[in-house]
N, C-alpha and C. Protein backbone atom coordinates (compact mmCIF):
# COMPACT_ATOMS: atom_id res chain seq x y z
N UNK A 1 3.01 1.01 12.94
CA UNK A 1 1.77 1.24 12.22
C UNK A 1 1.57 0.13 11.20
N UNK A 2 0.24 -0.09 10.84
CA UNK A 2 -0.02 -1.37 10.38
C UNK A 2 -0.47 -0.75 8.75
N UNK A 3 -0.58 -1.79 7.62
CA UNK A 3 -1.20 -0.97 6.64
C UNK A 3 -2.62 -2.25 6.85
N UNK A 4 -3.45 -1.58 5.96
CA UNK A 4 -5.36 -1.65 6.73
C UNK A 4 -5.77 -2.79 6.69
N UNK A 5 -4.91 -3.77 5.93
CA UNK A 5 -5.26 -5.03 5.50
C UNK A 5 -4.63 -6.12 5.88
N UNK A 6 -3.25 -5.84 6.43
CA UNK A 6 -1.88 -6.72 6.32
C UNK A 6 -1.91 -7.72 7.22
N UNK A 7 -3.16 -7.96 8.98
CA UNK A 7 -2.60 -8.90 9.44
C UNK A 7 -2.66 -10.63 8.54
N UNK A 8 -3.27 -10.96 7.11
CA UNK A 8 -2.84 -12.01 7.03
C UNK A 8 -1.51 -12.07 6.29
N UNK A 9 -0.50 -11.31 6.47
CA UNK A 9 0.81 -11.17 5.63
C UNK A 9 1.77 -11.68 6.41
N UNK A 10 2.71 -12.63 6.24
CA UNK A 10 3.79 -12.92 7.14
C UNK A 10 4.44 -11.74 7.12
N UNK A 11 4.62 -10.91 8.07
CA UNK A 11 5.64 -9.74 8.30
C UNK A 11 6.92 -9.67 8.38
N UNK A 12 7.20 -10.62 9.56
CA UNK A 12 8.37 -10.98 9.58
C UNK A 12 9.09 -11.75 8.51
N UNK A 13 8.51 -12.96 7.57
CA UNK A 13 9.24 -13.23 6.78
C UNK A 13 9.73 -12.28 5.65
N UNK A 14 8.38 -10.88 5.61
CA UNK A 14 9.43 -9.77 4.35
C UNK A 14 10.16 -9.16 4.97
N UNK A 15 10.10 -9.21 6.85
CA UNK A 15 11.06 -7.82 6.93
C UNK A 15 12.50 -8.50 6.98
N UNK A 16 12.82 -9.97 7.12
CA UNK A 16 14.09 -10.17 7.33
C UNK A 16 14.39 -10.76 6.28
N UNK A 17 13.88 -10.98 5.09
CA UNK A 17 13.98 -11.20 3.56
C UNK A 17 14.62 -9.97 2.94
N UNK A 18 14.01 -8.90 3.52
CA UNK A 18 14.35 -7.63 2.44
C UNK A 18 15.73 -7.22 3.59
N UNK A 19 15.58 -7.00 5.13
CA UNK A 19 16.64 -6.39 5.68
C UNK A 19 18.01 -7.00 5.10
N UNK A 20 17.97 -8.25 5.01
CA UNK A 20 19.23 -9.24 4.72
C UNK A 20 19.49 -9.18 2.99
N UNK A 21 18.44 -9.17 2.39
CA UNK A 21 18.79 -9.36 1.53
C UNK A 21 19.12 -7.81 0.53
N UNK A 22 17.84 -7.07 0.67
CA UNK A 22 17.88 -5.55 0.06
C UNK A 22 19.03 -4.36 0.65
N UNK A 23 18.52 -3.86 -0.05
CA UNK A 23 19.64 -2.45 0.37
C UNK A 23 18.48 -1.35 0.31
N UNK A 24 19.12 -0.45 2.11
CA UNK A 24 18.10 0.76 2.01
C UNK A 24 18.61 1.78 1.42
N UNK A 25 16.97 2.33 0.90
CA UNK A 25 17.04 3.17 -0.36
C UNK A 25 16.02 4.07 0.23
N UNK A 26 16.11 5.90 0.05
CA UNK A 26 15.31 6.49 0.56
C UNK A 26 14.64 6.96 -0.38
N UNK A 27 13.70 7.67 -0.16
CA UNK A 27 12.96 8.68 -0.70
C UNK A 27 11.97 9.52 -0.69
N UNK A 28 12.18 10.45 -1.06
CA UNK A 28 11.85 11.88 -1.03
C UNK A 28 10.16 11.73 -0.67
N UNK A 29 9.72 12.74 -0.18
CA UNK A 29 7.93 12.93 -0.32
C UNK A 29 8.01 13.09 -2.03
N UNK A 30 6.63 12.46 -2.48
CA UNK A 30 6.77 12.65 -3.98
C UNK A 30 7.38 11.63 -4.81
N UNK A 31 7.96 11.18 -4.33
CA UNK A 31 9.11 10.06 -5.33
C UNK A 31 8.56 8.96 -5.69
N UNK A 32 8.63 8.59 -6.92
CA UNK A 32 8.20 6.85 -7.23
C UNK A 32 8.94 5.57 -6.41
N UNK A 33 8.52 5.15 -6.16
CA UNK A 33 9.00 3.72 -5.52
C UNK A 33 9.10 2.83 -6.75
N UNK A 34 7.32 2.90 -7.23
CA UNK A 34 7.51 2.34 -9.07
C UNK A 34 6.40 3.11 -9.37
N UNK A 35 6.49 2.94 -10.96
CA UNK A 35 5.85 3.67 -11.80
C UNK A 35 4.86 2.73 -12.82
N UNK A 36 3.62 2.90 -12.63
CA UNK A 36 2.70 2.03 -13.50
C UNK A 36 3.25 1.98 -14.87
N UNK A 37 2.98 0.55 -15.28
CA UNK A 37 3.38 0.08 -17.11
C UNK A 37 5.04 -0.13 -16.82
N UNK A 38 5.60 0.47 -15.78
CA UNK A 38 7.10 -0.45 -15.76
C UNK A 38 7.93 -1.56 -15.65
N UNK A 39 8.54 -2.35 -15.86
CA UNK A 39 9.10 -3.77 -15.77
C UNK A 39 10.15 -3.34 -15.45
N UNK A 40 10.53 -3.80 -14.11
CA UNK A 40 12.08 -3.69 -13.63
C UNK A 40 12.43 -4.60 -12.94
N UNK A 41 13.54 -4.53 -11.60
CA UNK A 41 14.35 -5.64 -11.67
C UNK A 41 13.51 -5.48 -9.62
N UNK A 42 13.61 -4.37 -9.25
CA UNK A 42 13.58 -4.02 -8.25
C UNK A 42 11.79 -3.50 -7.96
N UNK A 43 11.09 -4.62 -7.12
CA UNK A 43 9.92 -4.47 -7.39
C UNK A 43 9.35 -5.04 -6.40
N UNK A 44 10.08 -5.31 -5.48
CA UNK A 44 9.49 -5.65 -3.89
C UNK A 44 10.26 -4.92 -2.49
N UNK A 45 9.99 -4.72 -1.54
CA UNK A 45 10.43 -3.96 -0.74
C UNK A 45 9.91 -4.39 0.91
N UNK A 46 10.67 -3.83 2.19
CA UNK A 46 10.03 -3.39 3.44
C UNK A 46 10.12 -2.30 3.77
N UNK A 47 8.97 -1.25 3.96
CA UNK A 47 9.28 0.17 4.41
C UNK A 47 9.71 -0.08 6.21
N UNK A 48 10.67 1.07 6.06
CA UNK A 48 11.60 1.18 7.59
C UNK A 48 10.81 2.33 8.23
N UNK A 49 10.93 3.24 7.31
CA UNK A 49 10.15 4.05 7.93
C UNK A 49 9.49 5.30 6.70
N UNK A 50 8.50 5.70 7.02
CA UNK A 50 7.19 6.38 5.91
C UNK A 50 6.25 5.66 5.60
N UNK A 51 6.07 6.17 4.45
CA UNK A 51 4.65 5.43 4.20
C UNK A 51 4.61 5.98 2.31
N UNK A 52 3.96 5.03 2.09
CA UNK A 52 3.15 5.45 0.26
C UNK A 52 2.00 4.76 0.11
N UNK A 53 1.54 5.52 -1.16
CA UNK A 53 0.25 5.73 -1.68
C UNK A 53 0.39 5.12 -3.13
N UNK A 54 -0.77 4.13 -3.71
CA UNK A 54 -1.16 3.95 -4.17
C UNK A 54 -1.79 4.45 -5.23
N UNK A 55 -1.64 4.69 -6.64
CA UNK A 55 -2.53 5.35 -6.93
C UNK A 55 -2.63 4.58 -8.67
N UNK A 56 -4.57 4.88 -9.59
CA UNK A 56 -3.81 4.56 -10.61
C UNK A 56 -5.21 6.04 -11.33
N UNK A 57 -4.59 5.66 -13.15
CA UNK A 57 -5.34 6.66 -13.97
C UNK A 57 -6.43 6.52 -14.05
N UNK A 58 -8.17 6.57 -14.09
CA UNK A 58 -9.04 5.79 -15.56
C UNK A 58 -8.71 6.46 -16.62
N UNK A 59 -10.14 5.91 -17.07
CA UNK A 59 -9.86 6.26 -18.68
C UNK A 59 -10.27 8.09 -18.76
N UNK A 60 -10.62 8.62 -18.03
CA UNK A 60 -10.57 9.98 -18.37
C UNK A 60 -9.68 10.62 -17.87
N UNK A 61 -8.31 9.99 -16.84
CA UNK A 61 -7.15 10.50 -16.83
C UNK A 61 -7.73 11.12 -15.26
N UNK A 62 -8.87 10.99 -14.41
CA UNK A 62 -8.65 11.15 -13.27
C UNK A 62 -7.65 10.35 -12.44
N UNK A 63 -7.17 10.99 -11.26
CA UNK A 63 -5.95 9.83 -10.91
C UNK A 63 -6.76 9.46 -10.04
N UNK A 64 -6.88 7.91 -8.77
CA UNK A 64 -7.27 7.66 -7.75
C UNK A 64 -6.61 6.77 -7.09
N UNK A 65 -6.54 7.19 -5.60
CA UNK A 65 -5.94 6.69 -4.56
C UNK A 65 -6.28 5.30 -4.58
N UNK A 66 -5.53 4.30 -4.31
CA UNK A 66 -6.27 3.00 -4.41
C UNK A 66 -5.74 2.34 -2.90
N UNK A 67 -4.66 2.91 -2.28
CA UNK A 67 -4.24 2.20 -1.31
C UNK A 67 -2.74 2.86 -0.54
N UNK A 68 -2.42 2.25 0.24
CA UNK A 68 -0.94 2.97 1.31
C UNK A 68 -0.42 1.72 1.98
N UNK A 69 0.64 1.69 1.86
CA UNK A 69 2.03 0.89 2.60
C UNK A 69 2.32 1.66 3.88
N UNK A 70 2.47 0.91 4.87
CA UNK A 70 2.61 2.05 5.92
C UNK A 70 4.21 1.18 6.28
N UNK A 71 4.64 2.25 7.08
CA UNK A 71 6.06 1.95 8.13
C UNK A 71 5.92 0.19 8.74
N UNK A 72 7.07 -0.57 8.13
CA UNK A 72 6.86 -1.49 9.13
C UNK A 72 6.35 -2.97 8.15
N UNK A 73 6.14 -2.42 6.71
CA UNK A 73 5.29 -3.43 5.82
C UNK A 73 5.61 -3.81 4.55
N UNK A 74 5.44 -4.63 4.10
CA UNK A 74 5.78 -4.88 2.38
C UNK A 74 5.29 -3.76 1.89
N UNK A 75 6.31 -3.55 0.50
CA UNK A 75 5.61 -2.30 -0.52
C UNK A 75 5.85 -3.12 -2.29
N UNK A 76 4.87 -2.83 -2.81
CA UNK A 76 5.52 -3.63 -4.22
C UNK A 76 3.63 -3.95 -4.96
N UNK A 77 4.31 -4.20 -5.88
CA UNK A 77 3.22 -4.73 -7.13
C UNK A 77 3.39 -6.47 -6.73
N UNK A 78 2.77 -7.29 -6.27
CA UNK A 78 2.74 -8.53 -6.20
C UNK A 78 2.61 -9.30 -7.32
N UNK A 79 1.77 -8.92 -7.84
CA UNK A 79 0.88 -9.14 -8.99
C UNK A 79 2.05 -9.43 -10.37
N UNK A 80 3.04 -7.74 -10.44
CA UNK A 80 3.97 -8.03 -11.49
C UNK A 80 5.10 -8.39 -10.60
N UNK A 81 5.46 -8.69 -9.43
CA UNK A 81 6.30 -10.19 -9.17
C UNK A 81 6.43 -11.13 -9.56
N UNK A 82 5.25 -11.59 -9.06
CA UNK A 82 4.67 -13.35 -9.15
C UNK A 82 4.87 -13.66 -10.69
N UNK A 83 4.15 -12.39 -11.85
CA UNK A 83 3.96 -12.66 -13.22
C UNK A 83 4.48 -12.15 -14.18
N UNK A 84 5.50 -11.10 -13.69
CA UNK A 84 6.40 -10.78 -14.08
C UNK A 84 5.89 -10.13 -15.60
N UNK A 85 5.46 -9.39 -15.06
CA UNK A 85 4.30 -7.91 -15.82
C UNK A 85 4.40 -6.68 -15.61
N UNK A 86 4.22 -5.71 -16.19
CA UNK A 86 4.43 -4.46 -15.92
C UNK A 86 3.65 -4.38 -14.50
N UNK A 87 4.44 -3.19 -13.89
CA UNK A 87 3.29 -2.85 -12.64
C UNK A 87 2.15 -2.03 -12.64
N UNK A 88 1.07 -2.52 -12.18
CA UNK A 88 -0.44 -1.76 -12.34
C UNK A 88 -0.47 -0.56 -12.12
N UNK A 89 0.42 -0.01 -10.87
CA UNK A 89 -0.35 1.11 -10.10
C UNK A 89 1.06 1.93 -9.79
N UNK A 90 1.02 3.15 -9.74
CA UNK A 90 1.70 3.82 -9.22
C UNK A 90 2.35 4.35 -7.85
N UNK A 91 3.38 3.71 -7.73
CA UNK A 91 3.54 4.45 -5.75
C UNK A 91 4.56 4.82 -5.31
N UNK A 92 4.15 6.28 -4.64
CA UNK A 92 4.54 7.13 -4.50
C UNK A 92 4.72 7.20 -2.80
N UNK A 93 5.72 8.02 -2.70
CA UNK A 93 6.08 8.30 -1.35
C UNK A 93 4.83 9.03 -0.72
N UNK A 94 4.56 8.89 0.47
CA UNK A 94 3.09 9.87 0.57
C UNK A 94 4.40 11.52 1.82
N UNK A 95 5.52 10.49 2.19
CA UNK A 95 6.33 11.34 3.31
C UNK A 95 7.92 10.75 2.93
N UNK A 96 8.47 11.86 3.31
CA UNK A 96 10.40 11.12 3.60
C UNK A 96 9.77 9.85 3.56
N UNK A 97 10.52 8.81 3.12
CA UNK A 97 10.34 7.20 3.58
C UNK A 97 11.92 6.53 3.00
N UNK A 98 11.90 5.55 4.25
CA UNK A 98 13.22 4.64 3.69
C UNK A 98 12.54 3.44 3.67
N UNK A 99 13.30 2.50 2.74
CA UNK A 99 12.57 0.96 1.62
C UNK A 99 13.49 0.08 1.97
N UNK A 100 14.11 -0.60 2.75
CA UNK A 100 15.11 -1.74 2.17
C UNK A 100 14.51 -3.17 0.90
N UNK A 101 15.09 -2.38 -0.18
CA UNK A 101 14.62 -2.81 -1.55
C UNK A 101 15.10 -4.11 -1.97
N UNK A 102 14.69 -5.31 -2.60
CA UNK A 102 15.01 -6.06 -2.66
C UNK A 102 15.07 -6.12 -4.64
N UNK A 103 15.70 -6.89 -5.23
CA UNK A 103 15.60 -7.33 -6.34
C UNK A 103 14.59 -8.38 -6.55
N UNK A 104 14.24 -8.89 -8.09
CA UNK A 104 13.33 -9.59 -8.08
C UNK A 104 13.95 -10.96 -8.06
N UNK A 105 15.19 -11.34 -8.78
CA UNK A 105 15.58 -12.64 -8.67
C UNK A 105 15.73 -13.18 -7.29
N UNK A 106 16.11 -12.24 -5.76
CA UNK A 106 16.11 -12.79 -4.79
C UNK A 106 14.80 -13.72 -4.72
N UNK A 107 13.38 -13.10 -4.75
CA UNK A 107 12.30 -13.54 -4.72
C UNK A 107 11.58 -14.68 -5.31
N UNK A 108 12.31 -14.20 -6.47
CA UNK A 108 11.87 -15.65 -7.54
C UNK A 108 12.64 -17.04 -7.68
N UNK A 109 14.14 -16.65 -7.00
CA UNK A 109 14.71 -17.78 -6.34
C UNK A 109 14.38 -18.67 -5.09
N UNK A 110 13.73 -17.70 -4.23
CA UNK A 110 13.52 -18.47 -2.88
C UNK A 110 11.78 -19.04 -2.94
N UNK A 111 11.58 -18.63 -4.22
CA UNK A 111 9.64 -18.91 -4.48
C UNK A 111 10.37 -20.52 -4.91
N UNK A 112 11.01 -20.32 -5.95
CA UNK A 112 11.47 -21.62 -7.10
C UNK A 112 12.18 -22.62 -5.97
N UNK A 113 12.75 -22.40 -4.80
CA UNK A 113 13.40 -23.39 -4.10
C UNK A 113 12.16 -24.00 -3.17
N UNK A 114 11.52 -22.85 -2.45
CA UNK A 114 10.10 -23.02 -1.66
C UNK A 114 8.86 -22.93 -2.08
N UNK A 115 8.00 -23.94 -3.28
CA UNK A 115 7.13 -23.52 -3.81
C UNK A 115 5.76 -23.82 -2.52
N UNK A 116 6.02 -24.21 -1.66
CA UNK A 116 5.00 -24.25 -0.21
C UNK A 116 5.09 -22.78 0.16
N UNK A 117 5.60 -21.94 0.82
CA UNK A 117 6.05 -20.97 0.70
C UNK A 117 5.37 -19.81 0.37
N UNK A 118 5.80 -19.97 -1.65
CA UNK A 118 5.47 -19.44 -2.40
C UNK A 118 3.61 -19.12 -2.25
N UNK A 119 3.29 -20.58 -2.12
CA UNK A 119 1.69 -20.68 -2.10
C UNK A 119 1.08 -19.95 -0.48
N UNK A 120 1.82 -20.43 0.13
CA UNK A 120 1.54 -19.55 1.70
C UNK A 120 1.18 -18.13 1.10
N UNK A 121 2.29 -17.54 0.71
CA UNK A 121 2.18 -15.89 0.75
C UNK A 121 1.44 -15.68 -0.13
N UNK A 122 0.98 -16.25 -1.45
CA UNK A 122 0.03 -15.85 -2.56
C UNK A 122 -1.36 -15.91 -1.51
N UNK A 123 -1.70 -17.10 -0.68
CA UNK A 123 -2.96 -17.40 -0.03
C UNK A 123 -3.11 -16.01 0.51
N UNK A 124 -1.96 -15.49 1.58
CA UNK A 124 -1.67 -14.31 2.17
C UNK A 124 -2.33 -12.97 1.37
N UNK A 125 -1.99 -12.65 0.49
CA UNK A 125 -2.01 -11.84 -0.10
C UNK A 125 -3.63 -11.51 -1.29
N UNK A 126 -3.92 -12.69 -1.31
CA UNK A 126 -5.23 -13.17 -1.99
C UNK A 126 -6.21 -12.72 -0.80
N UNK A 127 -5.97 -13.45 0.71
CA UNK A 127 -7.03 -13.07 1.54
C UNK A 127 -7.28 -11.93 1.82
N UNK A 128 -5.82 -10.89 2.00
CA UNK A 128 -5.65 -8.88 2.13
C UNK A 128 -6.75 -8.43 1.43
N UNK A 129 -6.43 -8.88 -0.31
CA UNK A 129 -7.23 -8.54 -1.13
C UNK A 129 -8.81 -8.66 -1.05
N UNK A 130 -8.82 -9.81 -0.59
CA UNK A 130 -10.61 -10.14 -0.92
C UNK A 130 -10.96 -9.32 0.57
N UNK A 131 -10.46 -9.66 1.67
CA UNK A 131 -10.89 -8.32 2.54
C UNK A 131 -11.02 -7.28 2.77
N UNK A 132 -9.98 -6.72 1.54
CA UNK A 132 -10.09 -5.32 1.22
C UNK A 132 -11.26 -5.02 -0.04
N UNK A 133 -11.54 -5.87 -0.67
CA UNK A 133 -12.38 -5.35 -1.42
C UNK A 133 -14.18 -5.99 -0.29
N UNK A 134 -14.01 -6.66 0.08
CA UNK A 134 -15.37 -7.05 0.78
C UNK A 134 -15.68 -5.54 1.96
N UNK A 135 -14.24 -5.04 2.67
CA UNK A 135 -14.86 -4.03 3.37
C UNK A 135 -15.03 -2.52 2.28
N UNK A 136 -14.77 -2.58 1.71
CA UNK A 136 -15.24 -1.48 0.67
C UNK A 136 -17.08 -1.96 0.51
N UNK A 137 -17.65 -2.51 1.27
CA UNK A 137 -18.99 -3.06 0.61
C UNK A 137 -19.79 -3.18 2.40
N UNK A 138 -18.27 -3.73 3.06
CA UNK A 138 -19.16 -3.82 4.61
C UNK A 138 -19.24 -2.55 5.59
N UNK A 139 -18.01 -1.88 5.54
CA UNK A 139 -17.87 -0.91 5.84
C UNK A 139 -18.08 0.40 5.64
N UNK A 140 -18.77 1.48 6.17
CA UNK A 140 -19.18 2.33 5.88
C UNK A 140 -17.89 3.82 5.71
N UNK A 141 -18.25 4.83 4.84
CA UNK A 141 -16.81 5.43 4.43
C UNK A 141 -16.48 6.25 6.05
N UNK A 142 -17.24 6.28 6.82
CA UNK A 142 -16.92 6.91 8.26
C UNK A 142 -16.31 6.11 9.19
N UNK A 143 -16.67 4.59 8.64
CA UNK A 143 -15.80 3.60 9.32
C UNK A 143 -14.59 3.30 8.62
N UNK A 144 -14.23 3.82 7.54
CA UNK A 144 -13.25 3.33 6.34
C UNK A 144 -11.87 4.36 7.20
N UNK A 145 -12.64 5.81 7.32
CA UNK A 145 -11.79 7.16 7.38
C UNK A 145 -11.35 6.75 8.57
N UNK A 146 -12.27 6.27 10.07
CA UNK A 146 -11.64 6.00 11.12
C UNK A 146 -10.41 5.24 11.64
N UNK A 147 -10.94 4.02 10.37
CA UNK A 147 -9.70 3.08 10.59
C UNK A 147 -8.73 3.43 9.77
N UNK A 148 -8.45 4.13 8.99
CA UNK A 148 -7.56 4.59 8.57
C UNK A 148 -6.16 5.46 9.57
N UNK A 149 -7.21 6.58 10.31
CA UNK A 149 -6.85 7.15 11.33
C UNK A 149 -6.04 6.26 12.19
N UNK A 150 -6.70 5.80 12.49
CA UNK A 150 -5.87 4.96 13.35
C UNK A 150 -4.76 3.94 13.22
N UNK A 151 -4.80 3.45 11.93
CA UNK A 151 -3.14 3.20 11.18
C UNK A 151 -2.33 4.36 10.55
N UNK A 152 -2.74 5.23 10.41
CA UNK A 152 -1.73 6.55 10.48
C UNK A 152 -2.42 7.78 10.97
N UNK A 153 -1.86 8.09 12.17
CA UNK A 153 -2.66 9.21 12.55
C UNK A 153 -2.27 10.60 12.23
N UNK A 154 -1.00 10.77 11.43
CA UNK A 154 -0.49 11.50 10.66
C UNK A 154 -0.84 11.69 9.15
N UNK A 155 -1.53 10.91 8.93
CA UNK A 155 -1.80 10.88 7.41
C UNK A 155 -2.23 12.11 6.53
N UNK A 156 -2.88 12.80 7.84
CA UNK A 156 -3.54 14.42 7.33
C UNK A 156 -2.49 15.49 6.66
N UNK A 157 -1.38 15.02 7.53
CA UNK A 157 -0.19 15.86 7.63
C UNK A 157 0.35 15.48 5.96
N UNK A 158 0.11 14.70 4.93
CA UNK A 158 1.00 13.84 4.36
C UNK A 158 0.07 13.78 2.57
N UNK A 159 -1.25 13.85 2.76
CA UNK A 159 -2.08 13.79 1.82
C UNK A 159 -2.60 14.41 2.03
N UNK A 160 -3.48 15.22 0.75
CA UNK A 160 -4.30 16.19 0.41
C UNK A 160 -5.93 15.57 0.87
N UNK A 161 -6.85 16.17 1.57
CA UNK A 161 -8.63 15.74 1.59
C UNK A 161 -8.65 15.54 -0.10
N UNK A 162 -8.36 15.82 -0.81
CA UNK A 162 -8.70 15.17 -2.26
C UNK A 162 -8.33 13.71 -2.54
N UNK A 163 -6.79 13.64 -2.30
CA UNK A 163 -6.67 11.95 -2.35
C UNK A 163 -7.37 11.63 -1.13
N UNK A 164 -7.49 11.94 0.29
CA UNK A 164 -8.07 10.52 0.93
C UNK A 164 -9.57 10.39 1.01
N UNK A 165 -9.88 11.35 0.09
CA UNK A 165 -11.65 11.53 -0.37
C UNK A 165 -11.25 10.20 -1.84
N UNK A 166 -10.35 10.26 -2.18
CA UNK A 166 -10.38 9.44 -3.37
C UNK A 166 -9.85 8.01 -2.98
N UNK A 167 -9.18 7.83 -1.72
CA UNK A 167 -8.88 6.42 -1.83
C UNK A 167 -10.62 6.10 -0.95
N UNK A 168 -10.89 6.88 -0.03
CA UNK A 168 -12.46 6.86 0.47
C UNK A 168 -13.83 6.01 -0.53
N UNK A 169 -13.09 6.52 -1.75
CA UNK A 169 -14.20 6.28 -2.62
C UNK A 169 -15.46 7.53 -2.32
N UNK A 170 -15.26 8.78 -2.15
CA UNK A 170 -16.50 9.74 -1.61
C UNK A 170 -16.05 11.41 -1.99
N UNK A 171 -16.56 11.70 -2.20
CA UNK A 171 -16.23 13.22 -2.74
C UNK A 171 -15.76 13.63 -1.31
N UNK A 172 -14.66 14.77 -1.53
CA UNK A 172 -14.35 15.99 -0.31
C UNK A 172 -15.13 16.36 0.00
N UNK A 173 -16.56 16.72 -0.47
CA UNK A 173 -17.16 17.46 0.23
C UNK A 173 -18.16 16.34 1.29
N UNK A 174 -18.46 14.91 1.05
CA UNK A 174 -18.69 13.82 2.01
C UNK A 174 -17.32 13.93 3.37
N UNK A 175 -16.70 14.03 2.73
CA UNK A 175 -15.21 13.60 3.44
C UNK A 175 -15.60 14.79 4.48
N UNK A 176 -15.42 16.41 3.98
CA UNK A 176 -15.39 17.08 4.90
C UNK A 176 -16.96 16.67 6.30
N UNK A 177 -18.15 16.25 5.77
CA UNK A 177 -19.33 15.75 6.26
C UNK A 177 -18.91 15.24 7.38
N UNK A 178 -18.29 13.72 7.03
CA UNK A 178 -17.61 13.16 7.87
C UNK A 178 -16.83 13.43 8.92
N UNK A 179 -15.72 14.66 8.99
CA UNK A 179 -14.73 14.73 9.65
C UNK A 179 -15.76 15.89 10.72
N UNK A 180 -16.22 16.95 10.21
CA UNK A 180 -17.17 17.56 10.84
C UNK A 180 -17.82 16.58 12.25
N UNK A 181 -18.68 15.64 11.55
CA UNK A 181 -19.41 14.97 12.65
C UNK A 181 -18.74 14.63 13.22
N UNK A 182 -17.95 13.70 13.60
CA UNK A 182 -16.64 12.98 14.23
C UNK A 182 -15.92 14.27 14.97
N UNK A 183 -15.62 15.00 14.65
CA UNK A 183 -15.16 16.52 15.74
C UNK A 183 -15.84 17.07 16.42
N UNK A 184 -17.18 17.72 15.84
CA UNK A 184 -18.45 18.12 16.41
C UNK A 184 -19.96 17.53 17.09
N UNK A 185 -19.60 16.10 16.59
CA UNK A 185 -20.49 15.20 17.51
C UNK A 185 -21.87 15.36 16.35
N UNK A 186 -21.79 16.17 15.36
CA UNK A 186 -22.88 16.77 14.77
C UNK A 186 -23.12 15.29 13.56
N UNK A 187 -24.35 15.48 13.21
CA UNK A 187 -24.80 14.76 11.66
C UNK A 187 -25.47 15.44 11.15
């Protein structure tokens, strides 16, 4: 399973970065992987198998889904990698999941030896981004929910219609709209 954004990510270079270098670490449905506003040592990862969710506060303390790591993919704050900042967002196991976890000095050693590299995967990770925020604008939330589906077709099993109405960007009661038509053929 793919996560929604990832084919410009070298895959293979995190999965045999973290297999060789990390140690697998499981965890629970529910469990932090990391915790927003934290600075730690251990802050990049490849999930083996599960999946997590994304999530952060606003200012009125609603929480919202912002995104999912699926089986098979980098998991981590990039952002407080690269800059070595607290991490933005919160993520959480969405199911059982195992991580082979890496430390941060592995990363910041092999950036500092390979700064070509380094710039590859930032490009990488810059393009995820701007495609993920451009289909939030091209894509419609019935096309958002579909493709979702189809990088985890379990996902129902795993999250509440409240978060994936919230990583949707669309109230549950759109969400339920949606799933209706798509079952019932109905609009």
């Amino acid at each position: 399973m793919q996560s929604l954004y990832i084919d410009k990510i070298d895959l293979n270079f995190w999965r045999e970065l973290c297999t060789k270098e990390g140690k697998l670490r499981s965890y629970k449905k529910g469990e932090y992987f990391l915790h927003r506003g934290e600075t730690t040592k251990c802050v990049w990862g490849f999930i083996k198998h599960g999946y997590f969710k994304y999530s952060v506060i606003d200012s009125e303390g609603n929480i919202h889904i912002t995104g999912f790591s699926f089986c098979d993919t980098p998991i981590g704050d990039y952002s407080s990698l690269v800059m070595n900042t607290p991490v933005a967002a919160d993520i959480i196991a969405a199911k059982d999941s195992e991580v082979y976890v890496c430390n941060r000095n592995i990363v910041d050693e092999l950036f500092e030896k390979e700064p070509k590299l380094h710039s590859a995967i930032s490009d990488g990770f810059f393009i995820q981004a701007y495609d993920s925020f451009l289909n939030m604008y091209r894509l419609s939330a019935k096309e958002h929910y579909i493709h979702l589906l189809r990088c985890c077709p379990d996902i129902l099993q795993n999250i509440t219609l409240k978060e994936l109405a919230s990583y949707l960007q669309i109230t549950p009661t759109y969400l339920s709209r949606i799933r209706k038509e798509i079952t019932f053929g109905e609009k």
